[in-house]
Protein backbone atom coordinates (compact mmCIF):
# COMPACT_ATOMS: atom_id res chain seq x y z
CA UNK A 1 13.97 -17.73 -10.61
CA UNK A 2 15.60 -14.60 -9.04
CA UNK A 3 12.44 -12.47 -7.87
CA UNK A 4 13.07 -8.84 -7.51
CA UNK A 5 11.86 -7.84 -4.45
CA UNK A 6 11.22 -3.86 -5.02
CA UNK A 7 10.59 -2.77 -8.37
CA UNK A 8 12.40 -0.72 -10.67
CA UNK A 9 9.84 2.46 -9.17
CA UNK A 10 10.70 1.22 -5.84
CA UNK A 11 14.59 1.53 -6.65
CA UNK A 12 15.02 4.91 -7.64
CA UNK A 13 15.68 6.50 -4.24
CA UNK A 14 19.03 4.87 -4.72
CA UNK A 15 20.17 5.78 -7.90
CA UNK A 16 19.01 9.67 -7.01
CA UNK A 17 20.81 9.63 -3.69
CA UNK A 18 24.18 8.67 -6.15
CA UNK A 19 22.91 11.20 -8.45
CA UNK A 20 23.31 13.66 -5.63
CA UNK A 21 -10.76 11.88 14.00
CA UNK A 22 -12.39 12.74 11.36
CA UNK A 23 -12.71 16.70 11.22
CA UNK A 24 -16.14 18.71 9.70
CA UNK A 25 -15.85 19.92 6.40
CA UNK A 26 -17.00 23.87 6.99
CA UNK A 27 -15.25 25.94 5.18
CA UNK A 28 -13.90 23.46 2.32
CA UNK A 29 -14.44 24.98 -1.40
CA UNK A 30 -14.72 23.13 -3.99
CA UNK A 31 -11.51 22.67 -5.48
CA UNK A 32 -10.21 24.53 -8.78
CA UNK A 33 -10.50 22.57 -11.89
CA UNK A 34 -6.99 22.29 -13.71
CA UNK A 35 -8.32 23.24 -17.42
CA UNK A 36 -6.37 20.19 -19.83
CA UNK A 37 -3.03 21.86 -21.38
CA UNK A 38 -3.29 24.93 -19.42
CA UNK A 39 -2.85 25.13 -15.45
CA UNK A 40 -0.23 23.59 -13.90
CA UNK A 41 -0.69 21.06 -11.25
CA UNK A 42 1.42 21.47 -8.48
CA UNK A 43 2.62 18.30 -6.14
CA UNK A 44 3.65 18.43 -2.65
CA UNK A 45 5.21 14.68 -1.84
CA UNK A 46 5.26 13.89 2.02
CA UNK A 47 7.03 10.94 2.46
CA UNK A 48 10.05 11.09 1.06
CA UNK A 49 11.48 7.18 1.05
CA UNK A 50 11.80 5.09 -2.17
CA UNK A 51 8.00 4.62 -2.00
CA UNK A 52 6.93 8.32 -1.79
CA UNK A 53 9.79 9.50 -4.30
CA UNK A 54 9.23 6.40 -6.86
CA UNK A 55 5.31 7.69 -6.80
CA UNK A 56 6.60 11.46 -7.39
CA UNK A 57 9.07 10.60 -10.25
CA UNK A 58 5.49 8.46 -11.80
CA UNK A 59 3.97 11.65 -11.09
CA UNK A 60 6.37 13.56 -13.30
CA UNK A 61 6.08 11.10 -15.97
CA UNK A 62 2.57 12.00 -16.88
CA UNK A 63 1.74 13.21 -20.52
CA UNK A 64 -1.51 14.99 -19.90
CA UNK A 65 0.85 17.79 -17.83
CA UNK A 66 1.77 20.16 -16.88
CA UNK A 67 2.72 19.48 -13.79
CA UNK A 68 5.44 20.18 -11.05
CA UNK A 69 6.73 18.82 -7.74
CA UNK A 70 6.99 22.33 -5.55
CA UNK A 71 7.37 20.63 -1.98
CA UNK A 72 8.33 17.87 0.13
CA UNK A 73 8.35 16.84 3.36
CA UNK A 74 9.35 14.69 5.58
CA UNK A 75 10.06 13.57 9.37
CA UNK A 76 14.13 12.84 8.14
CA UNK A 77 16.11 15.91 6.59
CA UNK A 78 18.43 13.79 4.66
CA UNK A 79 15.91 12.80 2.88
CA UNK A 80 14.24 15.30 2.28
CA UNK A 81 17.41 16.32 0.42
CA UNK A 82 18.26 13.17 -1.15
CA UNK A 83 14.69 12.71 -2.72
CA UNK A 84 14.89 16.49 -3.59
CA UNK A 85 18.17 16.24 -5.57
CA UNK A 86 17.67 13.01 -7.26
CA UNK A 87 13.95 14.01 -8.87
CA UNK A 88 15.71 17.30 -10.07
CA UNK A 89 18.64 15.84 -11.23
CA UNK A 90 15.98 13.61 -13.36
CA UNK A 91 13.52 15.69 -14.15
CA UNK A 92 15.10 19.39 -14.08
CA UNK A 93 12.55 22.07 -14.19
CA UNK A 94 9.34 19.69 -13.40
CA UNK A 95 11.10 19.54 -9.88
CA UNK A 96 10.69 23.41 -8.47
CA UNK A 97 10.81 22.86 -4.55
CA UNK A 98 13.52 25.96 -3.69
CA UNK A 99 13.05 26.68 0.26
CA UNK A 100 9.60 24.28 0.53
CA UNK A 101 11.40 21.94 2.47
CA UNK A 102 9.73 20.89 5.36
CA UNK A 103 11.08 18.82 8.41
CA UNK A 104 9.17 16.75 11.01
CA UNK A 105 5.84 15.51 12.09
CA UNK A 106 3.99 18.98 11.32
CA UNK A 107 5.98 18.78 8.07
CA UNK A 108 2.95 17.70 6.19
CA UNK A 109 0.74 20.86 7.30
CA UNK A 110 3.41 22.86 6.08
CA UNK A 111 3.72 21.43 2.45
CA UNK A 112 -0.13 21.07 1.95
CA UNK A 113 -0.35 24.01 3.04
CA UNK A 114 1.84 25.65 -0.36
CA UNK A 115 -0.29 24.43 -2.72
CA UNK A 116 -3.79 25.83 -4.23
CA UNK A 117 -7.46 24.22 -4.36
CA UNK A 118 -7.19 20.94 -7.31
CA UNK A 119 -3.43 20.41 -6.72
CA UNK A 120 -2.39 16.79 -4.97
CA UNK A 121 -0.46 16.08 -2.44
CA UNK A 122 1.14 12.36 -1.88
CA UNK A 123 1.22 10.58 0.87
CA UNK A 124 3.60 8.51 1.39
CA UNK A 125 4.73 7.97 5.11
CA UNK A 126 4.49 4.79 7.27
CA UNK A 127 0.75 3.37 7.09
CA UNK A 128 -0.18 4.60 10.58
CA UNK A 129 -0.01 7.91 9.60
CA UNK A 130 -2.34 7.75 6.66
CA UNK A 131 -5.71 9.03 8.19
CA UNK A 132 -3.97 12.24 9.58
CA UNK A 133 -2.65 13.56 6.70
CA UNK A 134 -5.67 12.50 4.95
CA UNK A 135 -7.83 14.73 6.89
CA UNK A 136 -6.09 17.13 6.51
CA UNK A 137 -5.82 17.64 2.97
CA UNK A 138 -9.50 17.24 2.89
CA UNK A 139 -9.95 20.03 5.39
CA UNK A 140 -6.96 22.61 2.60
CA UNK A 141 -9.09 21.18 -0.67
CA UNK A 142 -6.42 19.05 -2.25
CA UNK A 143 -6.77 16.22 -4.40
CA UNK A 144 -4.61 13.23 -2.82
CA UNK A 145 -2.40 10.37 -4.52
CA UNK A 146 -1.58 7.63 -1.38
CA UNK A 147 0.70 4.49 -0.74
CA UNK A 148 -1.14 1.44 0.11
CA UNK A 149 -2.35 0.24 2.44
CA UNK A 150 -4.66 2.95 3.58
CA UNK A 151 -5.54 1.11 7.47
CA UNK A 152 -3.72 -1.62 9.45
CA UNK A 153 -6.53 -1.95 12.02
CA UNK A 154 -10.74 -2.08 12.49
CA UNK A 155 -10.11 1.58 14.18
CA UNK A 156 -8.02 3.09 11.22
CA UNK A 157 -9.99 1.54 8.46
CA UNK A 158 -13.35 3.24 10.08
CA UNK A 159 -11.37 6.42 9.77
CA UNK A 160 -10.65 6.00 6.10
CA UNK A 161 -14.06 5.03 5.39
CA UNK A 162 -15.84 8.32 7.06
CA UNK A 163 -12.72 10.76 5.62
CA UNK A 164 -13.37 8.96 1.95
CA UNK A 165 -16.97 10.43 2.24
CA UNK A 166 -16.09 13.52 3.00
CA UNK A 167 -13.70 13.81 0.17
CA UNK A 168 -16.57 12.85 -2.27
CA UNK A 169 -18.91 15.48 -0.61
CA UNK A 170 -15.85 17.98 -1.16
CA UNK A 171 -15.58 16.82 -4.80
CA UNK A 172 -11.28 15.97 -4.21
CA UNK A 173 -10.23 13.34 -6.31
CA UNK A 174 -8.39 10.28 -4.17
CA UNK A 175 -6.08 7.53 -5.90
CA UNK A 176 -4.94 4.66 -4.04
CA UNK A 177 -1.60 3.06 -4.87
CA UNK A 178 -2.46 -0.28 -5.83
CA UNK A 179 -1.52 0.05 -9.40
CA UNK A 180 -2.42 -3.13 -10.47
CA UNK A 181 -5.86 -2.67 -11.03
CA UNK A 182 -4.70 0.42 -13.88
CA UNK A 183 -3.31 -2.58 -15.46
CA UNK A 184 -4.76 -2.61 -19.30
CA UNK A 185 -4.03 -6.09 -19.38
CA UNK A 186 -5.18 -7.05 -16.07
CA UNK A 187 -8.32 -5.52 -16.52
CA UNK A 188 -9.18 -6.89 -20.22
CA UNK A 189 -8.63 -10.49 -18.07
CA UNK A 190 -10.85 -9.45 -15.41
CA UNK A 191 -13.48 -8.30 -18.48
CA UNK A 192 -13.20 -12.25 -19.82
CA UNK A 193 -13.04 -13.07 -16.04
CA UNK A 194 -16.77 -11.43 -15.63
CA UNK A 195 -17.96 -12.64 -19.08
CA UNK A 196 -17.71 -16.39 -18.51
CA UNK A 197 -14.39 -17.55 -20.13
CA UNK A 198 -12.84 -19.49 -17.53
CA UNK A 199 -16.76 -20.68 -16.16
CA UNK A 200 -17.42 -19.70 -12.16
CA UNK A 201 -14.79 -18.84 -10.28
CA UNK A 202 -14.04 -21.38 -7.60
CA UNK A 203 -10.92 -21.20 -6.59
CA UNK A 204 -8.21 -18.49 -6.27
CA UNK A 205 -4.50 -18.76 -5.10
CA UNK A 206 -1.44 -16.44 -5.25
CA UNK A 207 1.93 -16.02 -3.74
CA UNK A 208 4.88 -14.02 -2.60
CA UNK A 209 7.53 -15.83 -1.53
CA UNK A 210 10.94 -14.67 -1.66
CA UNK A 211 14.11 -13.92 0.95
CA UNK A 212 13.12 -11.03 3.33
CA UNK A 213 13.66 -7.73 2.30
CA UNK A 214 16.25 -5.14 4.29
CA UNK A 215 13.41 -3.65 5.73
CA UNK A 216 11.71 -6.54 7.06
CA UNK A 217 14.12 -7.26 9.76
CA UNK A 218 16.02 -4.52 11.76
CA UNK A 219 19.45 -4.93 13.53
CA UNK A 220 18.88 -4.11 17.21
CA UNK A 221 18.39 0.03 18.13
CA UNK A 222 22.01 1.74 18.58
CA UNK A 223 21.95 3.18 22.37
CA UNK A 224 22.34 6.67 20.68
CA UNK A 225 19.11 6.34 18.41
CA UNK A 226 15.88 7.74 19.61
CA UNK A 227 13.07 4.40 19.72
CA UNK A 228 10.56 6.40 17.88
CA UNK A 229 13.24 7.63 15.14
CA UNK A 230 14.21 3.86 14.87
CA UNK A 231 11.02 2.21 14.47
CA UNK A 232 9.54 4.62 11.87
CA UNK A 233 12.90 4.44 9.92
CA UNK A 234 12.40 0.37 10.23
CA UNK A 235 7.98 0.71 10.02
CA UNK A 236 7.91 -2.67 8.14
CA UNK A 237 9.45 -4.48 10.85
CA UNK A 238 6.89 -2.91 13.52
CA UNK A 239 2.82 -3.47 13.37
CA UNK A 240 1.95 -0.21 14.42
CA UNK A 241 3.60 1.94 12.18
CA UNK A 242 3.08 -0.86 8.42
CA UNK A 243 0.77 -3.29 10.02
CA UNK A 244 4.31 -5.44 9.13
CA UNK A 245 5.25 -6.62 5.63
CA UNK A 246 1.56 -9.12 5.06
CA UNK A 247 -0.16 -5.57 5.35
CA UNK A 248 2.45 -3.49 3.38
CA UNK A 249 3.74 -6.32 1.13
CA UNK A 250 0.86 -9.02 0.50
CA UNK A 251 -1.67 -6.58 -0.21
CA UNK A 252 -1.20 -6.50 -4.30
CA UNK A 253 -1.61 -10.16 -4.89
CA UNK A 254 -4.74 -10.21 -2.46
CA UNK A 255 -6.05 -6.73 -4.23
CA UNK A 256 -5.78 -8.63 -7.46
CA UNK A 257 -7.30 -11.62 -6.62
CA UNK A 258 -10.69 -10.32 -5.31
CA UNK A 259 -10.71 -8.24 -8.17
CA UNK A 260 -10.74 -11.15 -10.89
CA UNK A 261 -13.30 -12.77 -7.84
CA UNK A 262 -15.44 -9.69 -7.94
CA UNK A 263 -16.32 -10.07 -4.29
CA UNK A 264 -14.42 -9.75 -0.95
CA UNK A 265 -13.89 -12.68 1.25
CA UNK A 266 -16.29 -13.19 4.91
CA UNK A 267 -13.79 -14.70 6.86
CA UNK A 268 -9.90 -16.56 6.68
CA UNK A 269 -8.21 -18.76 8.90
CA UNK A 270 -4.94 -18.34 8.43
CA UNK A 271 -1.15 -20.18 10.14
CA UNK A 272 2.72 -18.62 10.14
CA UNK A 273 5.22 -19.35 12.69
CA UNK A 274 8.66 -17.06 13.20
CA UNK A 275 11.61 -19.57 12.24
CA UNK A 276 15.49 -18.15 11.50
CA UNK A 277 15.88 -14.76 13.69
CA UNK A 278 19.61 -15.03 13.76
CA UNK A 279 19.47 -11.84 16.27
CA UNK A 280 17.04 -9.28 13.65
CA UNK A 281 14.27 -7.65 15.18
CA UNK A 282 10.99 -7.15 14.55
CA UNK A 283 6.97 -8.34 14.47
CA UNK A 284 6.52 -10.00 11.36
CA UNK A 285 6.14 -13.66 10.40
CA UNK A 286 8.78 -15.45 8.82
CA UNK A 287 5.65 -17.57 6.67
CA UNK A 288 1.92 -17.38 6.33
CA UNK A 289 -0.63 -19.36 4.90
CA UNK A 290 -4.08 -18.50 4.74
CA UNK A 291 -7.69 -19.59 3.45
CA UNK A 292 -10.09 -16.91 2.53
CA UNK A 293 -13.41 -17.50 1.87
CA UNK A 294 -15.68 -15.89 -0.16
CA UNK A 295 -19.80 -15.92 0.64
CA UNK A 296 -20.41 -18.37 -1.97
CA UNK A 297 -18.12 -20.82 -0.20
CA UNK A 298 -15.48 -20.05 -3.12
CA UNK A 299 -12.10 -19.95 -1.45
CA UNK A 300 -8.95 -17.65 -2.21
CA UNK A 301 -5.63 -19.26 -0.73
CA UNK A 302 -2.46 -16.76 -0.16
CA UNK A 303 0.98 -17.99 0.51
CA UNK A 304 3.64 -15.67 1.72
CA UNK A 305 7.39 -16.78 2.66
CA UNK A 306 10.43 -14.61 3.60
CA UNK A 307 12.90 -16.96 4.11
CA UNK A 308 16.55 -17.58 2.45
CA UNK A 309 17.16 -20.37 0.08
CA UNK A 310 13.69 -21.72 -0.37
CA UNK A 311 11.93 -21.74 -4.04
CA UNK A 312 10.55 -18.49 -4.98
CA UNK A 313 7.34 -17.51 -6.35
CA UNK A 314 5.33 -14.20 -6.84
CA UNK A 315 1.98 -14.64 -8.82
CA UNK A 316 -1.68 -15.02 -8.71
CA UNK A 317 -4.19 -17.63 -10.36
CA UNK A 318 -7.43 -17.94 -10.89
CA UNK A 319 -9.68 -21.54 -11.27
CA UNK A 320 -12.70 -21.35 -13.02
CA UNK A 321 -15.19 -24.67 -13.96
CA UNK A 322 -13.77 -24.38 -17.34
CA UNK A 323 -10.45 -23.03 -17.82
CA UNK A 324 -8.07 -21.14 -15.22
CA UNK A 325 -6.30 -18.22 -15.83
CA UNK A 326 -2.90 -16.80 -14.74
CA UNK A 327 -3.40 -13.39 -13.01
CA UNK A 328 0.33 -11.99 -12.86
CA UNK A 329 3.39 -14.35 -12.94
CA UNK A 330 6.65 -12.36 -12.19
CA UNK A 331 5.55 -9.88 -9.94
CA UNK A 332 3.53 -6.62 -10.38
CA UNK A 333 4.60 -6.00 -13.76
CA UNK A 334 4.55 -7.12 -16.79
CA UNK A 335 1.30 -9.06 -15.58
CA UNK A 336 1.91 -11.92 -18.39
CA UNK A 337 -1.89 -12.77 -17.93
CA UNK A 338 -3.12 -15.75 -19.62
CA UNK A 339 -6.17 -17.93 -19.94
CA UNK A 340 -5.95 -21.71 -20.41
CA UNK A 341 -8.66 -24.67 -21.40
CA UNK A 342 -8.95 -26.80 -18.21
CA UNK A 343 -6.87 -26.48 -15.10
CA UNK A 344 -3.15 -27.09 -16.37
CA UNK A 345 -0.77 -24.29 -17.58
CA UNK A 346 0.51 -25.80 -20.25
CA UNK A 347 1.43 -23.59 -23.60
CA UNK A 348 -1.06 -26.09 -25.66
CA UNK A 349 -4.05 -25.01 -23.49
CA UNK A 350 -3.74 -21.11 -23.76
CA UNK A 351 -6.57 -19.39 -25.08
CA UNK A 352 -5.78 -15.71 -24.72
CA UNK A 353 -2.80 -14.14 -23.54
CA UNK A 354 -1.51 -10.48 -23.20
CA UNK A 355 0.91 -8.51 -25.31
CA UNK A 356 4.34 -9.53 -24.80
CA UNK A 357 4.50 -5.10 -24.25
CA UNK A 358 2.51 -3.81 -21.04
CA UNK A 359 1.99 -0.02 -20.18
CA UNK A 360 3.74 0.73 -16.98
CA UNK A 361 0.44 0.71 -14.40
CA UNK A 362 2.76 2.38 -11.68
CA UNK A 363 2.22 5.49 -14.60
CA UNK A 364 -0.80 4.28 -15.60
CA UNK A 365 -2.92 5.17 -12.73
CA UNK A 366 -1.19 8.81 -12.90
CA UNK A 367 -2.69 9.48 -16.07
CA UNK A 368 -5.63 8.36 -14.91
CA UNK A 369 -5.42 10.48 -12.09
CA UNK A 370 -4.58 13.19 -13.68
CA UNK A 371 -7.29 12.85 -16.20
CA UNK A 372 -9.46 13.13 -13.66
CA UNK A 373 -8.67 16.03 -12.13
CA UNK A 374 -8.07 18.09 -15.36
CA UNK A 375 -11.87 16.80 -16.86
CA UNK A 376 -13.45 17.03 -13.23
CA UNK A 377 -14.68 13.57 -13.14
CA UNK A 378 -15.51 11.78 -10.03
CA UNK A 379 -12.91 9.74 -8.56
CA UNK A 380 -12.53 7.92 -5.80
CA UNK A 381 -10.45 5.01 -4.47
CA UNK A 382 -10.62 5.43 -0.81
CA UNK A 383 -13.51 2.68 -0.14
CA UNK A 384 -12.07 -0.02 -2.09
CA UNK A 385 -8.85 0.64 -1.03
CA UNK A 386 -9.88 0.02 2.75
CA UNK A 387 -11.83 -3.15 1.77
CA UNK A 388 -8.32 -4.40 0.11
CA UNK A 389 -6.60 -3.02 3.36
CA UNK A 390 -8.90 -4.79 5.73
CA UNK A 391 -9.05 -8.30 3.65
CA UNK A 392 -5.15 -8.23 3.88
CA UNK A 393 -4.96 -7.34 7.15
CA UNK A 394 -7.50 -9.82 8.78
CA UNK A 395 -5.53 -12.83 7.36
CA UNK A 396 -2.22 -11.54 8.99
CA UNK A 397 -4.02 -10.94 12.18
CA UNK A 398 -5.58 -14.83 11.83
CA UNK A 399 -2.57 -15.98 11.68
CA UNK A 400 -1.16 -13.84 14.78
CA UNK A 401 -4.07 -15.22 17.06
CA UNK A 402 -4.79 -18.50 15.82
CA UNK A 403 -8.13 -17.32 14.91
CA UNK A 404 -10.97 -17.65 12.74
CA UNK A 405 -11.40 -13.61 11.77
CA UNK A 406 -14.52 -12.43 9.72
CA UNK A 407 -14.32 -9.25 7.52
CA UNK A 408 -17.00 -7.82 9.71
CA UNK A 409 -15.42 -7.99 13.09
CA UNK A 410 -12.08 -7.16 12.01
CA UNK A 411 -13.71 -3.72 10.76
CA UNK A 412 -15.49 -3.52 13.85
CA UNK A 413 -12.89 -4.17 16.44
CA UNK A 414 -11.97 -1.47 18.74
CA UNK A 415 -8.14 -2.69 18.59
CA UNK A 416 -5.74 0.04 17.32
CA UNK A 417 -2.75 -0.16 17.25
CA UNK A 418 -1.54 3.26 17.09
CA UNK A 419 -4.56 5.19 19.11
CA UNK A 420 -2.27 8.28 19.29
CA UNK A 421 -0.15 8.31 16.18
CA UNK A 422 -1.14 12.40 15.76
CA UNK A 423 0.05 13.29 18.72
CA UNK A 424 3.61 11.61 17.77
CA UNK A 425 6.30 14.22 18.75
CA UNK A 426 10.14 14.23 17.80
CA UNK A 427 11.61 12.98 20.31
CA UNK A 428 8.77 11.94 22.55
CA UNK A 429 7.72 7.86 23.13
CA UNK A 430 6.95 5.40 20.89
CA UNK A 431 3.88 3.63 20.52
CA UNK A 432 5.42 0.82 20.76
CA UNK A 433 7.86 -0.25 24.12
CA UNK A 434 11.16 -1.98 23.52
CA UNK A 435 11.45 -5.14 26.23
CA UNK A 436 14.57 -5.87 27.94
CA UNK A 437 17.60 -7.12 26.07
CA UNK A 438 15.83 -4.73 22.84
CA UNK A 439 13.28 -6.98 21.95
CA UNK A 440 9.98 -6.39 21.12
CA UNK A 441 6.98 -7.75 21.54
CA UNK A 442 6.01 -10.76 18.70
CA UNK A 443 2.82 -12.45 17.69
CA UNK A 444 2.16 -15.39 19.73
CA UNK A 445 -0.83 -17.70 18.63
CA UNK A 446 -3.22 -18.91 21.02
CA UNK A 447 -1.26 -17.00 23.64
CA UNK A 448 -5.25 -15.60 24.82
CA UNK A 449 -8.40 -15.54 23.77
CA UNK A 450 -10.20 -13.02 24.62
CA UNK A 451 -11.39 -9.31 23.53
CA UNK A 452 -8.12 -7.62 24.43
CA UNK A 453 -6.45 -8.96 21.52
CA UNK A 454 -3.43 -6.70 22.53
CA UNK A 455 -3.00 -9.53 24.59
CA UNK A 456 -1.89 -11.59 21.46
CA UNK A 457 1.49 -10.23 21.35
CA UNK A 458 4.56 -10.90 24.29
């Protein structure tokens, strides 16, 4: 089975380029109300990648509109432009940016800045930079639509937690892009999940495992290229900037899985070793294996493998004490969810099953979105969001230390690894230091224990 690594959303950037902390609240109004089939919503998109323009052309998509993309940002020009001229080439009038173009870390001030109280701005930048341009928003009253994950790190993720409260008081409305759970036919499995159809859930397991992606592994930096340009151009292959592809990558199929659990896991031990190199760089894994477990002693294990050649695989199952149930099966969508009688996945045992025709979630949670902010109904995705972005990341950093790591202290831990990521300048340092012979540092197991767990990585 061929797995497609980035979906269809995820590929549009290339067919449009060929087609051409926490801050007080004074001050914040309570944002305007878009009336259904009246006021346009306008959409600022920061982030302009195949991530933040896939989520704008979703955007666009929406049939409870009107709505138009009127400004985009972006550390990069070219692609600012690129993203700019492929959405309008698509979507013609819906795309109405003219001069709001906006270039470089400041960018994002600069495009929230054009748009009124109830519009939404996207984020979608590098991880790392999530909290920043979350507070801000909160502090210019606009609703928000951003990538997952929403925190990398215990420091981050307490961040997101206080800035999601504050959005709530201010009465914004904050979507999360982990799209499966807009799924119709995810959820109607979860809904036979809860109702007892499959018995107690007691066992969990899902995996992505597939050859690495591009952006996994980086050649080594040109002489000529600024370190901080190159690492945020290449954030999956660097912790600080992703929190590497387990936090940017693994995150559905974990989301998913506690979902159909209905809990979050305590603690995971977790393993992954670096094997073929061949000269790439970067921080990440080549496999991972880890064992959640849940605080009825249920356990969730996640595979992940980015590695040529080897069998591929890119679902989620649930195990019940009477029947088990598929969760997804080829990725994030279609879901193909199933239940079956007993433990084998055999076509004889199924006992529900989805349509063989699934909405589109990655539109699906637009509309809901948008629903939301036309009818003024609370909505909120932040905290959940940071539970699924904290869950994911505590098994990758289990398996970077050789450690047992419990929700709780992950949360807790005073470990960032980005402390100054708003005070990023172009053409100032990195966070993180290239080594001699332009290497970087890499997870070593077992390498220290101790508090510092900075100390983790040579």
């Amino acid at each position: 089975m061929n797995i497609q690594i980035e979906s269809t959303r995820r590929d549009f950037l290339k067919t449009a380029t060929k087609a051409t902390a926490v801050s007080a609240l004074a001050g914040v109004v309570v944002p305007h109300v878009h009336a259904a089939g009246t006021d346009t919503v306008q959409i600022a998109l920061v982030g302009c990648g195949g991530r933040g323009t896939g989520a704008a052309d979703n955007a666009l998509t929406v049939k409870n509109g009107p709505i138009k993309l009127t400004a985009v940002a972006d550390v990069f020009g070219n692609k600012v432009e690129a993203t700019t001229n492929g959405l309008k080439a698509k979507h013609g009038e819906k795309v109405d940016v003219g001069d709001k173009k906006f270039i470089g870390f400041d960018a994002y001030k600069q495009a929230i800045d054009t748009l009124k109280k109830g519009d939404i701005a996207i984020f979608a930048t590098p991880p790392a930079f999530r909290w920043v341009h979350f507070q801000y928003a909160i502090e210019r009253g606009v609703n928000i639509f951003m990538e997952k994950p929403v925190c990398t790190d215990g420091p981050s993720g307490r961040k997101m937690l206080a800035l999601g409260e504050q959005a709530s008081k201010a009465g914004l409305k904050v979507a999360v892009g982990l799209m499966c759970r807009h799924c119709r036919v995810r959820g109607e499995l979860y809904d036979r999940i809860q109702q007892g159809e499959i018995g107690d859930v007691l066992m969990l397991r899902a995996y992505r495992m597939h050859p690495p992606a591009a952006s996994f592994r980086s050649e080594p930096r040109p002489a000529d290229v600024p370190e901080l340009d190159y690492q945020i151009k290449r954030f999956h292959s660097f912790l600080w900037a992703s929190g590497g592809c387990f936090s940017d990558f693994y995150i559905h199929n974990i989301d998913e899985a506690c979902w159909m659990k209905n809990a979050w896991p305590v603690e995971v031990r977790a393993n992954g070793g670096r094997n073929y190199r061949d000269g790439w760089i970067d921080q990440n894994f080549d496999s991972y294996s880890c064992e959640y477990t849940f605080a009825d002693g249920s356990k969730f294990f996640f595979e992940g493998r980015n590695m040529e050649g080897c069998r591929q695989e890119f679902a989620t199952y649930a195990h019940g004490s009477k029947g088990m149930a598929i969760v997804s099966k080829a990725g994030h969508t279609p879901a193909r969810s199933k239940i079956f009688k007993g433990q084998n996945e055999k076509s004889e045992n199924v006992v529900w099953q989805g349509p063989k025709e699934e909405l589109n979630p990655y539109e699906l949670e637009w509309e809901d979105l948008i629903d939301a902010v036309r009818a003024n109904k609370p909505y909120n995705e932040v905290e959940r969001a940071v539970k699924t972005s904290i869950t994911t990341a505590m098994g990758r950093w289990s398996a970077h230390t050789g450690q047992v790591i419990t929700y709780d202290d992950y949360l807790a831990s005073e470990h960032s690894f980005a402390p100054d990521v708003d005070k990023l300048q172009i053409g100032g340092p990195a966070p993180l230091k290239e080594l001699p012979g332009g290497k970087y540092p890499v997870p070593q197991p077992g390498a220290k224990v101790g508090k510092d767990w900075k100390e983790y990585y040579v």
